[in-house]
PDB file of N, CA and C in Angstrom:
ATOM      1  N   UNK A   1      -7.124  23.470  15.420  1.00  0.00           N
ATOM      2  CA  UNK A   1      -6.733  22.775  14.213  1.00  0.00           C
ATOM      3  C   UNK A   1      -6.211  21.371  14.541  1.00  0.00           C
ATOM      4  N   UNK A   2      -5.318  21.593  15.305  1.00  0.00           N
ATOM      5  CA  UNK A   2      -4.889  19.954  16.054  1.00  0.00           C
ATOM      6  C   UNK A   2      -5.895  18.924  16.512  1.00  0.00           C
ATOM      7  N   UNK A   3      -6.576  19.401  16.996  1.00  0.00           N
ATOM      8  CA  UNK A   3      -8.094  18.608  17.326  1.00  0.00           C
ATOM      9  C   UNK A   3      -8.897  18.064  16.412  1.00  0.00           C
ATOM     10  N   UNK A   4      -9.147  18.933  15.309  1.00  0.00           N
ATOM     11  CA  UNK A   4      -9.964  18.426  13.635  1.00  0.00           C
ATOM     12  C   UNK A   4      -8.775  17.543  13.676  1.00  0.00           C
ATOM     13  N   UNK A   5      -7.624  17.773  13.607  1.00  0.00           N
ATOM     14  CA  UNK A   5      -6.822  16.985  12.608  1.00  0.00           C
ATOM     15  C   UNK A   5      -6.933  15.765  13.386  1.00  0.00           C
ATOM     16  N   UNK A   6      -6.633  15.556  14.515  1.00  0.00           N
ATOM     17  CA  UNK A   6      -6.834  14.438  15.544  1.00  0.00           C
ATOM     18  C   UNK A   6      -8.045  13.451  15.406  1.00  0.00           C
ATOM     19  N   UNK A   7      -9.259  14.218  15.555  1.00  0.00           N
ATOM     20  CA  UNK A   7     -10.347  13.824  14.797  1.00  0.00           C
ATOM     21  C   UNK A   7     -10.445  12.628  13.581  1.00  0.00           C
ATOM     22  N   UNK A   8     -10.091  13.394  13.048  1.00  0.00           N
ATOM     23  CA  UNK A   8     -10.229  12.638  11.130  1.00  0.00           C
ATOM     24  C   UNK A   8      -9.095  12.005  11.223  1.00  0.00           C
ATOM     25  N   UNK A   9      -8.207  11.745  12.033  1.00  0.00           N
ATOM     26  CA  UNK A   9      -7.157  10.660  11.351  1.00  0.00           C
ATOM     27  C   UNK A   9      -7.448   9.670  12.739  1.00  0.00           C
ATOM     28  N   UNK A  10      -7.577  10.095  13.877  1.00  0.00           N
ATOM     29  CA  UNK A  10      -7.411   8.927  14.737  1.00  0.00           C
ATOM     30  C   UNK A  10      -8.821   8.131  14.847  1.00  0.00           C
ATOM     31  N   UNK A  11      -9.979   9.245  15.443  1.00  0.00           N
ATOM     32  CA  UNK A  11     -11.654   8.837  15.754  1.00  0.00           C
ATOM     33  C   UNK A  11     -12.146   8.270  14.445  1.00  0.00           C
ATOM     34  N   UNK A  12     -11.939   9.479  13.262  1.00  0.00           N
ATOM     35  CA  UNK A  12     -12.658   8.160  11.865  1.00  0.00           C
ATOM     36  C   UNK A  12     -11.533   7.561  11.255  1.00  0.00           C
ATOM     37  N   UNK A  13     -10.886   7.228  11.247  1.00  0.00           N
ATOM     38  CA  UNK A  13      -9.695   6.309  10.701  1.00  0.00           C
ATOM     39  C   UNK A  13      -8.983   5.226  11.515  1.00  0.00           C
ATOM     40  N   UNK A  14      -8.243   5.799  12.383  1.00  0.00           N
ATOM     41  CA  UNK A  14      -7.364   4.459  12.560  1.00  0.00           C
ATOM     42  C   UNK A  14      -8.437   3.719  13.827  1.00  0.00           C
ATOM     43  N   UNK A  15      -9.073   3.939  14.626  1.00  0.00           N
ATOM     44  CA  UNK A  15      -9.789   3.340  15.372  1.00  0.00           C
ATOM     45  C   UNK A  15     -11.221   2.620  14.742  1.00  0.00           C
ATOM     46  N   UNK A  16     -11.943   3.020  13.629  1.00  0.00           N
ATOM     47  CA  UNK A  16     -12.599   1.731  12.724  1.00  0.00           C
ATOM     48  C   UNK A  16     -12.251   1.257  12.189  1.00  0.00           C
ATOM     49  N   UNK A  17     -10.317   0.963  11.694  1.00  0.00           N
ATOM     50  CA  UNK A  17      -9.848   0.727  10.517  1.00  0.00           C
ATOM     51  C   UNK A  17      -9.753  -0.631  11.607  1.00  0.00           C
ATOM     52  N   UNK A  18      -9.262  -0.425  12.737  1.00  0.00           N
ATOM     53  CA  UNK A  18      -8.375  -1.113  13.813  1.00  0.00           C
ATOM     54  C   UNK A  18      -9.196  -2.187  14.152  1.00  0.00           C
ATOM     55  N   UNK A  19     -11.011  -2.060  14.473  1.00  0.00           N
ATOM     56  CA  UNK A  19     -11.910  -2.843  14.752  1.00  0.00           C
ATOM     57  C   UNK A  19     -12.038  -3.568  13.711  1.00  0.00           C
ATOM     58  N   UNK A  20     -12.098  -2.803  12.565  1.00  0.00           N
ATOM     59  CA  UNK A  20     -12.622  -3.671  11.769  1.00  0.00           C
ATOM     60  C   UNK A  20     -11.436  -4.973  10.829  1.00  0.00           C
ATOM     61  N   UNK A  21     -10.643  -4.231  11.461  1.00  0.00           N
ATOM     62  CA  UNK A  21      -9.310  -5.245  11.023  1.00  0.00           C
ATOM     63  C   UNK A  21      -9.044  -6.231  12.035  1.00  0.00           C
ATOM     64  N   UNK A  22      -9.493  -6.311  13.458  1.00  0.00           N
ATOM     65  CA  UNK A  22      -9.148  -7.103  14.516  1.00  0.00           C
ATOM     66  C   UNK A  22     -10.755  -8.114  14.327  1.00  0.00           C
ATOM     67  N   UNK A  23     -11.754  -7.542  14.285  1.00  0.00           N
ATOM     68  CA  UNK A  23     -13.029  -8.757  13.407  1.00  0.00           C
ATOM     69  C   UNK A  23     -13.103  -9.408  12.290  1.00  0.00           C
ATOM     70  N   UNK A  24     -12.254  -8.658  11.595  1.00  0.00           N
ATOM     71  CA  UNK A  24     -11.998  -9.636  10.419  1.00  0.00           C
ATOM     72  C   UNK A  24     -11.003 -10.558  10.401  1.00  0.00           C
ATOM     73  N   UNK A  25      -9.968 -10.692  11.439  1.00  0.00           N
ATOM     74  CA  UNK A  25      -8.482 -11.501  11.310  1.00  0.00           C
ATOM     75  C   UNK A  25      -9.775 -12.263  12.708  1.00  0.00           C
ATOM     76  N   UNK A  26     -10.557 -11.657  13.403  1.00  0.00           N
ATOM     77  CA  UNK A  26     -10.982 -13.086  14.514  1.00  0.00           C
ATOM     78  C   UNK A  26     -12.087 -13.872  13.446  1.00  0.00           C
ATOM     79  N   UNK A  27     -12.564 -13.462  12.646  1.00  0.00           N
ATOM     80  CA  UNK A  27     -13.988 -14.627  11.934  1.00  0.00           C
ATOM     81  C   UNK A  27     -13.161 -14.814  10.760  1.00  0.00           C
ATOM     82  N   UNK A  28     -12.471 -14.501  10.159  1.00  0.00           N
ATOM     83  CA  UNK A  28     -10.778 -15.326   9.502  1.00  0.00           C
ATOM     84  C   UNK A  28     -10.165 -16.804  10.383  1.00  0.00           C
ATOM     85  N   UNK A  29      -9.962 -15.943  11.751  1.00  0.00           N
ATOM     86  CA  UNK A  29      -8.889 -17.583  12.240  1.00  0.00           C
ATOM     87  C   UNK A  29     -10.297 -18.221  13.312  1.00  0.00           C
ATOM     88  N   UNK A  30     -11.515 -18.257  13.032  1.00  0.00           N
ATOM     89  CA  UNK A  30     -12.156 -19.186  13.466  1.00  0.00           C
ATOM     90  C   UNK A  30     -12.516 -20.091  11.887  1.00  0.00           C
ATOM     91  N   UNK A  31     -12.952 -19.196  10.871  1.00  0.00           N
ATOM     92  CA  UNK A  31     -13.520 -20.195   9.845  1.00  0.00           C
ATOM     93  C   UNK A  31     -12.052 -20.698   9.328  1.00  0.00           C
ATOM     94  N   UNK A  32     -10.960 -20.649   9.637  1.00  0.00           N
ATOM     95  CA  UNK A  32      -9.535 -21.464   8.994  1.00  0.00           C
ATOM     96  C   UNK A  32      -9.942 -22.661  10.340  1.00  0.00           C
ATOM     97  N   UNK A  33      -9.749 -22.368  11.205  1.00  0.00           N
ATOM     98  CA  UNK A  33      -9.700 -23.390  12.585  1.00  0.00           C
ATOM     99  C   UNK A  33     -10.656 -24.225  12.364  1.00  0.00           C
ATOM    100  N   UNK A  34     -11.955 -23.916  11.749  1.00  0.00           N
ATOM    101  CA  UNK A  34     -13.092 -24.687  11.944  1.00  0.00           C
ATOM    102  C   UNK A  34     -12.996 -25.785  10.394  1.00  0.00           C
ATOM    103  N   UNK A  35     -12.403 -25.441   9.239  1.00  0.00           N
ATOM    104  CA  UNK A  35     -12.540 -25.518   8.011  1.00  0.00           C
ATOM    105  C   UNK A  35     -10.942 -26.194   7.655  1.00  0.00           C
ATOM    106  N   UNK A  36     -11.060 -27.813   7.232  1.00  0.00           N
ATOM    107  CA  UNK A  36     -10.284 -27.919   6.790  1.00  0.00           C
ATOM    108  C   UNK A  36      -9.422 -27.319   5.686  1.00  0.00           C
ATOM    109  N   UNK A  37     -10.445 -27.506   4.713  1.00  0.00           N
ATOM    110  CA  UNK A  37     -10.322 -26.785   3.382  1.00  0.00           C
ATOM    111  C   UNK A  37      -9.911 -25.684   3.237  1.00  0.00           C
ATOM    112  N   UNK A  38     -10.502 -24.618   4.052  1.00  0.00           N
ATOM    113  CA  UNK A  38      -9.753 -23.630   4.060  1.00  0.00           C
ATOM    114  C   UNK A  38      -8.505 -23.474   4.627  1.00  0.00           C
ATOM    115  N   UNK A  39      -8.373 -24.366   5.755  1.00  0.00           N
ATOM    116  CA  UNK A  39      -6.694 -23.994   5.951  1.00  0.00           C
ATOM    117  C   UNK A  39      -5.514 -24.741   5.377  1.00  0.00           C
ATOM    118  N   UNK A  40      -6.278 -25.554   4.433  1.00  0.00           N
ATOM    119  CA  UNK A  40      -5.160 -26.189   3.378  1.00  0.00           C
ATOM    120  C   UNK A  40      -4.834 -24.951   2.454  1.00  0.00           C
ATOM    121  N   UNK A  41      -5.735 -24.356   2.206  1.00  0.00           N
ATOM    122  CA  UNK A  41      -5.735 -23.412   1.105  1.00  0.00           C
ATOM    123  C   UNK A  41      -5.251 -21.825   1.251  1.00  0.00           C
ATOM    124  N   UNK A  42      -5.545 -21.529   2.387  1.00  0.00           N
ATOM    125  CA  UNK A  42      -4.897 -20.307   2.942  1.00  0.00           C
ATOM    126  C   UNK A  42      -3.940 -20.146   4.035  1.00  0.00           C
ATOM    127  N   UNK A  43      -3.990 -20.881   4.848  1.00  0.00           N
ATOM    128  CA  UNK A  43      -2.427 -21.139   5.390  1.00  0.00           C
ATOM    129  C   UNK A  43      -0.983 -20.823   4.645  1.00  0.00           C
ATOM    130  N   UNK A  44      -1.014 -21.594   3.518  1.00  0.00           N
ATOM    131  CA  UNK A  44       0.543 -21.634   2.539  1.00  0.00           C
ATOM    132  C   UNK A  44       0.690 -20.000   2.528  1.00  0.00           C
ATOM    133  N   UNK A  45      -0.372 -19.476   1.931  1.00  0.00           N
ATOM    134  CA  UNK A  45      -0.679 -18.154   1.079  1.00  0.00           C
ATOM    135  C   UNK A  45      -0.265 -16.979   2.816  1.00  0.00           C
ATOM    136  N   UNK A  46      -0.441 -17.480   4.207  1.00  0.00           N
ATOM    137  CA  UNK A  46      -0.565 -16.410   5.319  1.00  0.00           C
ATOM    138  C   UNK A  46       0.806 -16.525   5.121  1.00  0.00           C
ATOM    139  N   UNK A  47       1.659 -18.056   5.088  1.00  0.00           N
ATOM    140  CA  UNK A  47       2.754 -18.087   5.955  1.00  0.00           C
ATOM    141  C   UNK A  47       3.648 -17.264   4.399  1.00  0.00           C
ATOM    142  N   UNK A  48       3.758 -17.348   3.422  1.00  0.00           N
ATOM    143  CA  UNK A  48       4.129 -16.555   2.365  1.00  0.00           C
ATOM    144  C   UNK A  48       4.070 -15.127   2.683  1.00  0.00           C
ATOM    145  N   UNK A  49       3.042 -14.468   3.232  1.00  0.00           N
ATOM    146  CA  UNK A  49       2.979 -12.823   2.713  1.00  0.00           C
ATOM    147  C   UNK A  49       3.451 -12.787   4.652  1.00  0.00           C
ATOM    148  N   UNK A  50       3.558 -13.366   5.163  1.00  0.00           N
ATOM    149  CA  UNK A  50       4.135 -12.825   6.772  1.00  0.00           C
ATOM    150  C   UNK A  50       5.710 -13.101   6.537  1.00  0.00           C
ATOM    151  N   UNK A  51       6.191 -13.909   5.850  1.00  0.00           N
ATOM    152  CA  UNK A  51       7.771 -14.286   5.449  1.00  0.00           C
ATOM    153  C   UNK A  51       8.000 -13.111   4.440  1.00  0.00           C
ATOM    154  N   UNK A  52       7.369 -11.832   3.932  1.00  0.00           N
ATOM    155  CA  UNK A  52       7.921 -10.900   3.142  1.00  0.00           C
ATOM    156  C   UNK A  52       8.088  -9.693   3.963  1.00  0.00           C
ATOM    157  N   UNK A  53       9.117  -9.106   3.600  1.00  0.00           N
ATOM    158  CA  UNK A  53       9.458  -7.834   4.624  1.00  0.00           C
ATOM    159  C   UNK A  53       8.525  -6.623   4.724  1.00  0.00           C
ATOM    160  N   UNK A  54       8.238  -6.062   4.837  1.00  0.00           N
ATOM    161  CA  UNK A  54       7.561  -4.767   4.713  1.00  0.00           C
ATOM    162  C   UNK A  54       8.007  -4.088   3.771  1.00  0.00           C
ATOM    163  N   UNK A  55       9.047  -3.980   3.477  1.00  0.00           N
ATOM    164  CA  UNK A  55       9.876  -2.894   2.523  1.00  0.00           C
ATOM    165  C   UNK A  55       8.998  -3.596   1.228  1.00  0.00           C
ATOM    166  N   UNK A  56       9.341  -4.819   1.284  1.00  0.00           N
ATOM    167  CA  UNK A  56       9.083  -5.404  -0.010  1.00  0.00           C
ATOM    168  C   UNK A  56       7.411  -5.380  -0.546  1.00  0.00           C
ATOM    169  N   UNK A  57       6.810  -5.099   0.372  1.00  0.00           N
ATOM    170  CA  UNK A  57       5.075  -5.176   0.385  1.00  0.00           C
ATOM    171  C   UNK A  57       4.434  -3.694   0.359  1.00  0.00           C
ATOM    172  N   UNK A  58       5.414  -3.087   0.316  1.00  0.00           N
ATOM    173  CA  UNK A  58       4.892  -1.446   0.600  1.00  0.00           C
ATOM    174  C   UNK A  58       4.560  -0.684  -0.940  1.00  0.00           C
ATOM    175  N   UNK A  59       6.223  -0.822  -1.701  1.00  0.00           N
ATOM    176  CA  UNK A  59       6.065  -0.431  -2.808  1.00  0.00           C
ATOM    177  C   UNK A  59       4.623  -1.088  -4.078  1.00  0.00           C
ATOM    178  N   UNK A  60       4.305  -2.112  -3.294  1.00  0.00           N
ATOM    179  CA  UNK A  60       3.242  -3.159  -4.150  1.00  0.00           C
ATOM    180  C   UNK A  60       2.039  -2.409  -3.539  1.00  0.00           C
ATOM    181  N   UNK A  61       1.329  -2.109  -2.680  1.00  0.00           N
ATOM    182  CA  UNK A  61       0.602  -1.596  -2.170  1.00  0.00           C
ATOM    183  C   UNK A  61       0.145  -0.076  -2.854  1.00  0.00           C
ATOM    184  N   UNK A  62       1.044   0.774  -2.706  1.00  0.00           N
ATOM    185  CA  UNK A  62       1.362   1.962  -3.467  1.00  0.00           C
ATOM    186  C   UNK A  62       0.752   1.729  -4.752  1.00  0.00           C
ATOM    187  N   UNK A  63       1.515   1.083  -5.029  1.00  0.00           N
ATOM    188  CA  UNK A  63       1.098   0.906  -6.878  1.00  0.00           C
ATOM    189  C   UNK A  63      -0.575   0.506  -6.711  1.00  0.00           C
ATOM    190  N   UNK A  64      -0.928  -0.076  -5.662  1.00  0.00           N
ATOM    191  CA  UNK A  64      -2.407  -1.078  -6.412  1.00  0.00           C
ATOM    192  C   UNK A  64      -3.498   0.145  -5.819  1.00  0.00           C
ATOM    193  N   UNK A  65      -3.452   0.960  -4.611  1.00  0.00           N
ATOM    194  CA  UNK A  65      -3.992   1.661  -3.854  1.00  0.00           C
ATOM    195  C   UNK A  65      -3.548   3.612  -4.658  1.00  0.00           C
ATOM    196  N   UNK A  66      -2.348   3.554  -4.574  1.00  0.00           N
ATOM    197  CA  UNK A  66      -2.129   4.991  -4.614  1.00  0.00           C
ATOM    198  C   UNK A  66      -1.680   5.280  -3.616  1.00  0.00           C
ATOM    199  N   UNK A  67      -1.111   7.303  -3.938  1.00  0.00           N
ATOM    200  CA  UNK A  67      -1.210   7.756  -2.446  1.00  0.00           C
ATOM    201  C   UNK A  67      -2.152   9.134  -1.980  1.00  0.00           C
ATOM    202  N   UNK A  68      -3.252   8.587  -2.863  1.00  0.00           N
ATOM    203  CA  UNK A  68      -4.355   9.358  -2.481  1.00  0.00           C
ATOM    204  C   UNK A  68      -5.169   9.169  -1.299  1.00  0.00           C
ATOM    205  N   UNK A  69      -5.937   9.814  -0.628  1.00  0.00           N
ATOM    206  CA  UNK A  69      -6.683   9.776   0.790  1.00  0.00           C
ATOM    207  C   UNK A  69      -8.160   9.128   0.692  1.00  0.00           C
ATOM    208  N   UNK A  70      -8.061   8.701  -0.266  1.00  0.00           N
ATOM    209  CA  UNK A  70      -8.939   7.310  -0.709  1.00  0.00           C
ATOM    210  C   UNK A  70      -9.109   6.270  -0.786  1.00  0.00           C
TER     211      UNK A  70
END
C-alpha cells in the first residue's frame, strides 16, 4: 500500500509537477531577460507576489483551486 501510495503522489505528481515548474520559471527568466517589455511589465507583478507571505497566498489559492485532488 505504501508503494501505490508513493507512486501516485511522488512518480506522477510531485516529480512532473517539479519539471515542469523548473521549465517553465527557465523559458519565463530567459524571455523576461531577453524582452524589455516584458520585464517592465512582469517584474513589478514577481517582486509583489514574492514580498507576500505564504500564509497570506494560501487561503487565496484554496478558494480559486479547492481542496479537491484535481
Amino acid at each position: 500500500m505504501l508503494a501505490a501510495d508513493f507512486r501516485q503522489t511522488f512518480l506522477r505528481a510531485v516529480v512532473p509537477g517539479w519539471l515542469i515548474g523548473c521549465g517553465a520559471g527557465l523559458l519565463a527568466a530567459i524571455a523576461l531577460d531577453r524582452s524589455a517589455f516584458l520585464r517592465r511589465g512582469v517584474l513589478p507583478l514577481g517582486s509583489l507576489v514574492s514580498a507576500m507571505p505564504i500564509v497570506g497566498i494560501a487561503p487565496i489559492m484554496v478558494m480559486w483551486f479547492g481542496f479537491d485532488w484535481q
